[in-house]
Protein backbone atom coordinates (compact mmCIF):
# COMPACT_ATOMS: atom_id res chain seq x y z
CA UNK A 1 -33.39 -8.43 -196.50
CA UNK A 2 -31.66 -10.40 -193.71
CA UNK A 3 -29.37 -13.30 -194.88
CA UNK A 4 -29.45 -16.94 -193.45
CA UNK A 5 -26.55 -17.35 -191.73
CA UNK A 6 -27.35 -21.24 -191.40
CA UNK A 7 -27.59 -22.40 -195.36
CA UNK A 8 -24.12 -20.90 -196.50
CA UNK A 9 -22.32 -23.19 -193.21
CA UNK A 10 -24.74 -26.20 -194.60
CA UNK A 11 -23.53 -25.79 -198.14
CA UNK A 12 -19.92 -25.23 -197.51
CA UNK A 13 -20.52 -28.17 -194.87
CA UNK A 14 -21.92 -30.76 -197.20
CA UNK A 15 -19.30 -29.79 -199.54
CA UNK A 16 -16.45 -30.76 -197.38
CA UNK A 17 -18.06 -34.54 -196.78
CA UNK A 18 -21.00 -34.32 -194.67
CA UNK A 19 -19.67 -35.35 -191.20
CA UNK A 20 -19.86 -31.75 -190.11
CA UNK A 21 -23.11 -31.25 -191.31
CA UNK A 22 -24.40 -34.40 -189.68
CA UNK A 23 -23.27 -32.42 -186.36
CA UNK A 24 -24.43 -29.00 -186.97
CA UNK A 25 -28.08 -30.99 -188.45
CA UNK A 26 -28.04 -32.88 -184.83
CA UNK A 27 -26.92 -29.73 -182.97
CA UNK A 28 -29.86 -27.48 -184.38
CA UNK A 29 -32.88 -30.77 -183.71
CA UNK A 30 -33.81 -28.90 -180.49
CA UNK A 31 -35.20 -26.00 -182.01
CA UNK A 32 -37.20 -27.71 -184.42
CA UNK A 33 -40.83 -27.92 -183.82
CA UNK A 34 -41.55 -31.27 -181.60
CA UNK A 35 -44.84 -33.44 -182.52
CA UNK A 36 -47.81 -32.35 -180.56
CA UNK A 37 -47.99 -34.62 -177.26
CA UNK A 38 -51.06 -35.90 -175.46
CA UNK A 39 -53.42 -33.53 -174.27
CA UNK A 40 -52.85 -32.89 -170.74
CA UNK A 41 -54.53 -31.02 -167.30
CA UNK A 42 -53.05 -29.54 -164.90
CA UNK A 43 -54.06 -31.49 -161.04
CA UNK A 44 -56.10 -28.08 -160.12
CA UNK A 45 -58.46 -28.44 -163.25
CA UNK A 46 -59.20 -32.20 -162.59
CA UNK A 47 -59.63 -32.17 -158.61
CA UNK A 48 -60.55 -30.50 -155.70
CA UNK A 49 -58.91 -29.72 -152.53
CA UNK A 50 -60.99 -31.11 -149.70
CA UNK A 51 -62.09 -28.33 -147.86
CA UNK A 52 -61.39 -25.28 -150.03
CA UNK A 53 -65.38 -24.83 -150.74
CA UNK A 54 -67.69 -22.62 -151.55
CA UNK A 55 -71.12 -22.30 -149.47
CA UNK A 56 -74.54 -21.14 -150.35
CA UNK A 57 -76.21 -18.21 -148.79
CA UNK A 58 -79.80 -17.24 -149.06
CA UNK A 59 -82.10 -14.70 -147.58
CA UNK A 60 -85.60 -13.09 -147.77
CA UNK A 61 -85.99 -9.71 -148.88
CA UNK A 62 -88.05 -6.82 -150.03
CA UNK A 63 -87.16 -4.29 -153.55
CA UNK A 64 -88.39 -0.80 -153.08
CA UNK A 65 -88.42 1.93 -155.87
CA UNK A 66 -90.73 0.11 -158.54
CA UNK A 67 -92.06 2.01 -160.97
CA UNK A 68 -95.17 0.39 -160.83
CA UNK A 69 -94.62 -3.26 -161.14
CA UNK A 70 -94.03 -4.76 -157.93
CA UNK A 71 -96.40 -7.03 -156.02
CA UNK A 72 -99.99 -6.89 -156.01
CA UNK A 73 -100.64 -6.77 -152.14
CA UNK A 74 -104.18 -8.51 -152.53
CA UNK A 75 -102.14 -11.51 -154.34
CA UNK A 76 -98.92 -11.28 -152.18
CA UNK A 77 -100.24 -11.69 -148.27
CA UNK A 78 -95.79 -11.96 -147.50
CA UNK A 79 -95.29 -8.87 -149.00
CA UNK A 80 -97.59 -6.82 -147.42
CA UNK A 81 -97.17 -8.81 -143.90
CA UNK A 82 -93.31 -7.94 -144.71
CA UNK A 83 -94.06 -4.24 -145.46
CA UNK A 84 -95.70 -3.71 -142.28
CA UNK A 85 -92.70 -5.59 -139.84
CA UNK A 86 -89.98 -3.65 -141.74
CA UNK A 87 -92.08 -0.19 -141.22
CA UNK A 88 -92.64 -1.02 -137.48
CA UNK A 89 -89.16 -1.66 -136.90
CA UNK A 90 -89.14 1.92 -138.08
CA UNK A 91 -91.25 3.39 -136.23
CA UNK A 92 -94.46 3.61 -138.26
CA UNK A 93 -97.27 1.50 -137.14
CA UNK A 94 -100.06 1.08 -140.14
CA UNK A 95 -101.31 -2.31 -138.82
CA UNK A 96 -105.12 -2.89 -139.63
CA UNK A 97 -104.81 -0.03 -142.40
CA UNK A 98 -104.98 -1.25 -145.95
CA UNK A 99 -101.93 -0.94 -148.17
CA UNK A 100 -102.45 -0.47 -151.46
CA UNK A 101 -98.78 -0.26 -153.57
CA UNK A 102 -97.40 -1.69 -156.30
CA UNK A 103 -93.55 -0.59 -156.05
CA UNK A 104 -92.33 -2.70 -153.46
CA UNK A 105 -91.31 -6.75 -154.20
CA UNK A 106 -90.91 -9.78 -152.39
CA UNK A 107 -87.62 -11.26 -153.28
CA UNK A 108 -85.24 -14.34 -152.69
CA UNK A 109 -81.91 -13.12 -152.76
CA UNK A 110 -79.21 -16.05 -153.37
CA UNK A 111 -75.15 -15.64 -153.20
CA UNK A 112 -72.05 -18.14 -152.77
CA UNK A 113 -69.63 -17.14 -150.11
CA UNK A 114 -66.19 -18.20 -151.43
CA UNK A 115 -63.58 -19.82 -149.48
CA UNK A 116 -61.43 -17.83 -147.18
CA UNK A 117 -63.38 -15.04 -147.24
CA UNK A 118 -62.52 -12.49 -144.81
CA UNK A 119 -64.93 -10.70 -142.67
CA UNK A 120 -65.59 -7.11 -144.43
CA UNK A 121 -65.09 -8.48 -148.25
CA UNK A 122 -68.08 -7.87 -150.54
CA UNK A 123 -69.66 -11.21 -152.96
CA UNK A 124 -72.16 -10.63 -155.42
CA UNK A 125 -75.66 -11.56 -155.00
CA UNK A 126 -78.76 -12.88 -157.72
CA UNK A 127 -82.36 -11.37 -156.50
CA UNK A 128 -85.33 -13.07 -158.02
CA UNK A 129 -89.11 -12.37 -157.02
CA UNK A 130 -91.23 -14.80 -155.24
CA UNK A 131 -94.65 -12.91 -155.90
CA UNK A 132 -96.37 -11.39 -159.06
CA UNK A 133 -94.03 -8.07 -159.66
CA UNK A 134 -93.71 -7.42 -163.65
CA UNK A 135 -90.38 -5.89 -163.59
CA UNK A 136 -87.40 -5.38 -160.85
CA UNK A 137 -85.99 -2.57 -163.13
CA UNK A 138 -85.26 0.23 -160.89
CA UNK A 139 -85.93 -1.23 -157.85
CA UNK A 140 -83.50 -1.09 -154.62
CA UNK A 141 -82.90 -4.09 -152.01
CA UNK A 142 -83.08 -2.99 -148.95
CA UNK A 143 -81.04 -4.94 -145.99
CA UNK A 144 -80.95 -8.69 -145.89
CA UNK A 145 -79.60 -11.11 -143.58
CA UNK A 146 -78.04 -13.90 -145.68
CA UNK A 147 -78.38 -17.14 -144.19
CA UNK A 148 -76.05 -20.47 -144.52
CA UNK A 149 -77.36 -24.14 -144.18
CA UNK A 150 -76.33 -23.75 -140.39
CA UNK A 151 -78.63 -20.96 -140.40
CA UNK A 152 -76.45 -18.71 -139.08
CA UNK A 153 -75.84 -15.42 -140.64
CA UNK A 154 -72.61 -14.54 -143.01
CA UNK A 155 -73.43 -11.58 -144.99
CA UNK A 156 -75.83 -8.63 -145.52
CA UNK A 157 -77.22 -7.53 -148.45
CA UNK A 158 -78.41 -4.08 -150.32
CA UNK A 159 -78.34 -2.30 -153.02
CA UNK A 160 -79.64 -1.15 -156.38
CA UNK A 161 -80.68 -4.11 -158.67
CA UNK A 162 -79.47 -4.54 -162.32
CA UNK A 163 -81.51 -5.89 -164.39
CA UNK A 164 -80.71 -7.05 -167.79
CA UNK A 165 -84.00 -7.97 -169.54
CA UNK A 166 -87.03 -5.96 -170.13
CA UNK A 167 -90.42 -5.71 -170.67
CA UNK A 168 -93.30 -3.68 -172.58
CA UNK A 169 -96.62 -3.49 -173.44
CA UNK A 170 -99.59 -1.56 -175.13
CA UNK A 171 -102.90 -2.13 -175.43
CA UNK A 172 -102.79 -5.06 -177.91
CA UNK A 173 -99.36 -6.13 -178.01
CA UNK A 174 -96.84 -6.70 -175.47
CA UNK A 175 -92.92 -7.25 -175.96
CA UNK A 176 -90.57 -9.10 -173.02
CA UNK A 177 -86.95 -9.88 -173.86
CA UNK A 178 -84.64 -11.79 -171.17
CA UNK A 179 -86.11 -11.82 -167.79
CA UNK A 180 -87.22 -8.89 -165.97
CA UNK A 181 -88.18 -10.49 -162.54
CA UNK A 182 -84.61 -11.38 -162.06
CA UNK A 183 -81.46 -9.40 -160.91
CA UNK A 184 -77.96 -9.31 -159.67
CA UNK A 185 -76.14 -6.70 -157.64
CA UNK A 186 -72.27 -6.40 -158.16
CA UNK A 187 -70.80 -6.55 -154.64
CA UNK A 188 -74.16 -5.98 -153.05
CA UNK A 189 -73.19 -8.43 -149.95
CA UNK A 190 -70.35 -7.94 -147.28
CA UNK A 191 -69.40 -10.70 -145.23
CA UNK A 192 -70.16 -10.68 -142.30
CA UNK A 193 -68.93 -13.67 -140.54
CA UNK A 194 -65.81 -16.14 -141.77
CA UNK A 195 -65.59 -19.83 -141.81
CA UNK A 196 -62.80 -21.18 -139.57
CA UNK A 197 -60.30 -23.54 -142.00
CA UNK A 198 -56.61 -23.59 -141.04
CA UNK A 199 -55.02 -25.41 -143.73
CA UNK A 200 -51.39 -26.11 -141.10
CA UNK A 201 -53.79 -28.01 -139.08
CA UNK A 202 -54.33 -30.63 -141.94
CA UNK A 203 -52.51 -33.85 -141.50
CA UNK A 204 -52.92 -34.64 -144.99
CA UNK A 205 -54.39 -33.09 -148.24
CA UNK A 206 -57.52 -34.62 -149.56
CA UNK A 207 -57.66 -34.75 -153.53
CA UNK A 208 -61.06 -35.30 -154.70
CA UNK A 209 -61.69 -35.80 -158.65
CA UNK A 210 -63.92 -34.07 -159.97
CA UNK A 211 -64.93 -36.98 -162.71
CA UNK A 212 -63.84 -40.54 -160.25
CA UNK A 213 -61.69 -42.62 -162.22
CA UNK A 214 -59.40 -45.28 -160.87
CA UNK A 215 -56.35 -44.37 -163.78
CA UNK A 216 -57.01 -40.64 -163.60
CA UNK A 217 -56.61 -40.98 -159.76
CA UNK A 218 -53.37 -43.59 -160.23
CA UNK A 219 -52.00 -41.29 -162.46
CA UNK A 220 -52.66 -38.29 -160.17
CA UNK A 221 -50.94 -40.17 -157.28
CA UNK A 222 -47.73 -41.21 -159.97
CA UNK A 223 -47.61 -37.82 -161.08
CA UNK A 224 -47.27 -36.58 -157.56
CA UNK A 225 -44.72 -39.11 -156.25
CA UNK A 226 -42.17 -38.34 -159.32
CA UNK A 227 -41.87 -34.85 -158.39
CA UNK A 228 -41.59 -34.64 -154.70
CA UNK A 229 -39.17 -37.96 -154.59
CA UNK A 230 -40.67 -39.41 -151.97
CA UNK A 231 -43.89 -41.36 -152.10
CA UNK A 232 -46.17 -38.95 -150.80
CA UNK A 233 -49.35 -39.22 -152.72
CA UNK A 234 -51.82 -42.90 -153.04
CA UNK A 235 -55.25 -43.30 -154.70
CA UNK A 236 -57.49 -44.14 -151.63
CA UNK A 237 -60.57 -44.45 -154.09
CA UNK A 238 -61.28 -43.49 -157.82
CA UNK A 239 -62.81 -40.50 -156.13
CA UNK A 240 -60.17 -39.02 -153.57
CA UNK A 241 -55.98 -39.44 -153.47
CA UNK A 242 -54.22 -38.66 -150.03
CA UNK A 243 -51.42 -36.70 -149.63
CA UNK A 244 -49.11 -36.74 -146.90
CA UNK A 245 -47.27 -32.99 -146.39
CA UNK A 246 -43.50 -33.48 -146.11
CA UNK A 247 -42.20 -32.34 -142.61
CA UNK A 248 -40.39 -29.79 -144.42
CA UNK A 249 -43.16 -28.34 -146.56
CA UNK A 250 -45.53 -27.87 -143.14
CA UNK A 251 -44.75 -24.30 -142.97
CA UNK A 252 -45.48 -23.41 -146.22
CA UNK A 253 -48.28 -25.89 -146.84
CA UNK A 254 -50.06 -22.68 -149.54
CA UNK A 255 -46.37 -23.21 -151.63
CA UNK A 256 -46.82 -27.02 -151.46
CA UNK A 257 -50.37 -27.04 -152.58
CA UNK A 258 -49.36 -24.35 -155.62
CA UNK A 259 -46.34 -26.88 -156.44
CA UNK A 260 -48.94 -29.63 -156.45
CA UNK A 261 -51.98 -28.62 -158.39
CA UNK A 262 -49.25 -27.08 -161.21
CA UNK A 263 -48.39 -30.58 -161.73
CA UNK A 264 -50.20 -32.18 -165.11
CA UNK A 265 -51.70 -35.58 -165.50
CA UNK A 266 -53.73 -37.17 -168.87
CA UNK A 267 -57.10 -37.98 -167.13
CA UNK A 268 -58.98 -41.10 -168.49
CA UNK A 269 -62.58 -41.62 -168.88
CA UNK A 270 -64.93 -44.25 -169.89
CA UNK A 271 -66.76 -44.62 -173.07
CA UNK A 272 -69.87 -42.61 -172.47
CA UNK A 273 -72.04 -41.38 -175.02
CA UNK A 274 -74.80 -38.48 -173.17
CA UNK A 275 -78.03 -37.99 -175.05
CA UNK A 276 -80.63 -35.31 -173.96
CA UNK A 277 -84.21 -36.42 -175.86
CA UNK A 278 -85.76 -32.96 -174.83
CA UNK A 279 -83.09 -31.03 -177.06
CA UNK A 280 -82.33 -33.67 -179.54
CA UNK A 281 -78.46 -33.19 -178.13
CA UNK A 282 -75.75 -35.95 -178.79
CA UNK A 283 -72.87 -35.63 -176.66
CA UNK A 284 -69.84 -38.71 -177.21
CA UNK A 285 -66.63 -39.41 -175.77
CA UNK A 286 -63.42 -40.27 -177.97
CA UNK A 287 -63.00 -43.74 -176.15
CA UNK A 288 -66.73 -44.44 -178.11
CA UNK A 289 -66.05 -47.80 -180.26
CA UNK A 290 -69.00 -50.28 -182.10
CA UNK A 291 -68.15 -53.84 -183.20
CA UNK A 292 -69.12 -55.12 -186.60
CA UNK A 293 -72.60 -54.18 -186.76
CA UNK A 294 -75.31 -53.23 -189.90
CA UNK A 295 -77.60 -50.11 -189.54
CA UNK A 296 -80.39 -49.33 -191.88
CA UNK A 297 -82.57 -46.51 -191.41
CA UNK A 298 -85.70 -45.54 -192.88
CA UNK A 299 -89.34 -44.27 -192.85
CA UNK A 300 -92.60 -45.05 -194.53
CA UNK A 301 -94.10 -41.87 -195.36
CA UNK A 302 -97.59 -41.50 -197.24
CA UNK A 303 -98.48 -38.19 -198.05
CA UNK A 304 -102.32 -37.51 -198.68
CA UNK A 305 -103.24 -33.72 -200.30
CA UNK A 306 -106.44 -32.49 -200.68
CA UNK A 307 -107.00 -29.71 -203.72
CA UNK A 308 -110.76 -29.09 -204.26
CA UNK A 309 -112.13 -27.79 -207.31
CA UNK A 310 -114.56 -25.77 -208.14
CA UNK A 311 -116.70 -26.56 -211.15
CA UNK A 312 -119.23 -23.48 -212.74
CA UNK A 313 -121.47 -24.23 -215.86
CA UNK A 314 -120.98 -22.16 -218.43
CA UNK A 315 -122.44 -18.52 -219.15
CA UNK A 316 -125.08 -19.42 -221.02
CA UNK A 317 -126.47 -23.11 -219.95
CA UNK A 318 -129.83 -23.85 -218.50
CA UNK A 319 -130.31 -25.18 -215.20
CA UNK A 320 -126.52 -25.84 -214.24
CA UNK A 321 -125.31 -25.73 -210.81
CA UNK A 322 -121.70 -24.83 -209.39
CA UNK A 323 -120.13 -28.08 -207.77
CA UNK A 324 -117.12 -28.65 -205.59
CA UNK A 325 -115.04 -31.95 -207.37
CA UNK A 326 -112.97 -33.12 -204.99
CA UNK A 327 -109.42 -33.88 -206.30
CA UNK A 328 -106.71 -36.27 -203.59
CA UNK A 329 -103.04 -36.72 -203.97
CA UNK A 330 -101.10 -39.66 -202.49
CA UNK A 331 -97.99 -40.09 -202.41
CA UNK A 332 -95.92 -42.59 -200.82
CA UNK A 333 -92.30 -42.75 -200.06
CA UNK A 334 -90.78 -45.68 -198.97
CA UNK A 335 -87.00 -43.99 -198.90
CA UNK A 336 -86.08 -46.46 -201.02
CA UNK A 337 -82.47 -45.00 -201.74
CA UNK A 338 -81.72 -45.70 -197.77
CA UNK A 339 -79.00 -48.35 -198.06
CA UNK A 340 -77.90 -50.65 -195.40
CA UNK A 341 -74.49 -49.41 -193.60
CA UNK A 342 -71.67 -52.00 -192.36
CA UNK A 343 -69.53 -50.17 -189.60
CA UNK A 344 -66.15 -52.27 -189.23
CA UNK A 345 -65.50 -53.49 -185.68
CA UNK A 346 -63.58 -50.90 -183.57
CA UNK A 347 -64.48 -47.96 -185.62
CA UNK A 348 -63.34 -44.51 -184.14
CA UNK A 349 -65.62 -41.53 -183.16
CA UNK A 350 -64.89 -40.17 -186.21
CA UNK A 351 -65.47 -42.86 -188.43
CA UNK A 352 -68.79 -43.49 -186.53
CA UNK A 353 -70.26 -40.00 -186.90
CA UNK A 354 -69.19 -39.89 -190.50
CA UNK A 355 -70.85 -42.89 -191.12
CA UNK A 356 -74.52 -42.26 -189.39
CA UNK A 357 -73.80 -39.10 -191.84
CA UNK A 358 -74.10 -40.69 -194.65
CA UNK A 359 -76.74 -42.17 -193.99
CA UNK A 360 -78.21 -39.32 -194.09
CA UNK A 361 -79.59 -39.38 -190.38
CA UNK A 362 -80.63 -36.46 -187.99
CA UNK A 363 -79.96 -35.94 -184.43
CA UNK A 364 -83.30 -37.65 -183.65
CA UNK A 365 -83.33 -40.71 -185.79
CA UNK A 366 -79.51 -41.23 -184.31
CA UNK A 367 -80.50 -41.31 -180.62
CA UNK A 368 -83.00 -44.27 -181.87
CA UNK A 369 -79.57 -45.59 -183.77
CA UNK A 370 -77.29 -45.54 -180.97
CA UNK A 371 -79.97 -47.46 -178.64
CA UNK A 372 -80.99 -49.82 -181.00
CA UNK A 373 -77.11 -50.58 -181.18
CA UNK A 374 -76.69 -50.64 -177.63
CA UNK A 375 -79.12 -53.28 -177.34
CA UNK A 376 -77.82 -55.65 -179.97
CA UNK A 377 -74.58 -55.59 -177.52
CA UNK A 378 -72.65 -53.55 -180.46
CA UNK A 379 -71.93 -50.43 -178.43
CA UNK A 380 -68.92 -50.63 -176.32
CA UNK A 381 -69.95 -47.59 -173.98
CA UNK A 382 -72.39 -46.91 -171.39
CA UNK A 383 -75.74 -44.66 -172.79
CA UNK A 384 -76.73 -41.62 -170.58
CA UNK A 385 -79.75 -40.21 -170.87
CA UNK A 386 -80.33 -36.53 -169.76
């Protein structure tokens, strides 16, 4: 077993008078574990550089190989007009014949063209159908332009689709799992054309916050100015901060940027609570505070069951008939052990949720809660519904 070598000095220390050991205690206090600080971000998880974007592609193609569940031409006019331009560029003319397939798909093919992305790289790309295919399983895209919102062309497209749902029938029961009429090819674009963006020719770098805030910004711009030296940095809006590149940074404007977005800043938000009625989901921040306000919550409920009976004369009695006796139930519950809740003014989050808690509320009754205190002016944060 390895010995301490630090409690022997700290006896033999406090046994000589304690001035020592007041040293040695204030010479070992950097070691010891410091209290947690305040959460933190770095400046590249909070904020955007201006320019440094991706774009959207998309393009129209067709998926060839089906096993049997691509478009129905009679339902599909694009596919089979598209069948018959793609063949003609090849060389076979069937125009005016009738085409009668099922393993060939119209699809939309979608992909995002990151920034700086040199001519000759590869990007993924999503496939989805636009007709009445069953299943893209097996199927291969064949060449497609990909388009940008200039309508210009940046990449080309092709290759075998991956598919990661499924689908099956028989002849009275079917079974589909994920979605089979969607795909994505790994790599299955190369880029064709780049976007011009020289980042020396910037006279400034644009910030732009990703959630505006006029402290997160302020502190963004403080942040900046205490490492550089200089001031450098200034909130323009709660939404962008400008920052002036040092003379000597110019040529190595990438370096500055890295030193920049490394930097970390507490962002700030305001009190929002986010409530989605189609899923029932409750979303609040920690800045969430009530003032002194009562809540009661409760529900009539009357219950009403219906039990027939049936009632048979006995084996040997003359002239009897079987009869139906109705029987009803009601009950009625008037939650009567629902108690009226006081929630102290400036309550935390916690102290809020734990409360509605015990009150025994769900997630729907509490979205009726938090409006009803909204409206009585009790709810010191703005309500967002999804």
């Amino acid at each position: 077993m390895t010995r301490d070598p630090i409690r022997p000095l700290l006896r033999t220390t406090l046994r000589r008078g304690g001035s020592l050991a007041l040293a040695v205690l204030l010479a070992l206090s950097p070691v010891l574990p410091a209290a947690p600080a305040q959460a933190q971000s770095r400046i590249k998880d909070v904020a955007d550089v201006e320019g440094v974007r991706d774009n959207m592609l998309v393009g129209y193609g067709l998926v060839v190989g089906l096993n049997g569940t691509g478009d129905s031409i009679n339902n599909s006019p694009f596919t089979e007009q598209s069948l018959i331009g793609m063949l003609e560029r090849l060389g076979v003319n069937i125009r005016g014949e009738t085409v009668r397939t099922r393993n060939v798909a119209a699809v939309m093919v979608t992909a995002t063209l990151p920034p700086f992305s040199a001519q000759g790289t590869r990007i993924d790309v999503n496939v989805g159908t636009l007709g009445d295919a069953k299943n893209l399983q097996g199927g291969t895209l064949l060449v497609t332009p990909l388009l940008g919102a200039d309508g210009e062309v940046y990449a080309v497209a092709q290759g075998a689709v991956a598919v990661s749902g499924f689908s099956a029938q028989g002849a009275a029961a079917s079974v589909t799992r994920g979605v089979p009429t969607a795909g994505r090819i790994a790599g299955g674009a190369i880029v064709e054309r780049e976007i011009a963006f020289d980042l020396t020719d910037l006279p400034y770098v644009r910030l732009s916050l990703r959630n505006p805030d006029f402290t997160t910004a302020k502190r963004i711009s403080e942040s900046i100015n205490a490492s550089f030296g200089s001031p450098v940095a200034h909130a323009a809006d709660p939404a962008s901060v400008l920052v002036d590149v040092p003379p000597q940074r110019k040529a190595d404007i990438v370096g500055f940027i890295r030193d920049m977005e490394q930097l970390r800043v507490t962002p700030d938000q305001p009190a929002r609570v986010v409530i989605d009625e189609a899923s029932g989901v409750i979303v609040m921040g920690e800045n969430v505070r009530i003032s002194t306000v009562a809540i009661a919550q409760g529900n009539l409920t009357i219950r009403i069951t219906e039990t027939p009976q049936v009632s048979q004369p006995g084996p040997l009695s003359q002239g009897g008939q079987t009869a139906v006796v109705p029987r009803t139930d009601i009950q009625v519950d008037e939650q009567s052990d629902r108690k009226l809740a006081v929630l102290r003014a400036g309550v935390s989050l916690q102290e809020l949720v734990q409360s509605l808690n015990a009150l025994g509320v769900g997630p729907r009754d509490m979205i009726s809660i938090l409006q009803s205190i909204k409206a009585a002016g009790a709810l010191q944060a703005e309500i967002e519904v999804m």
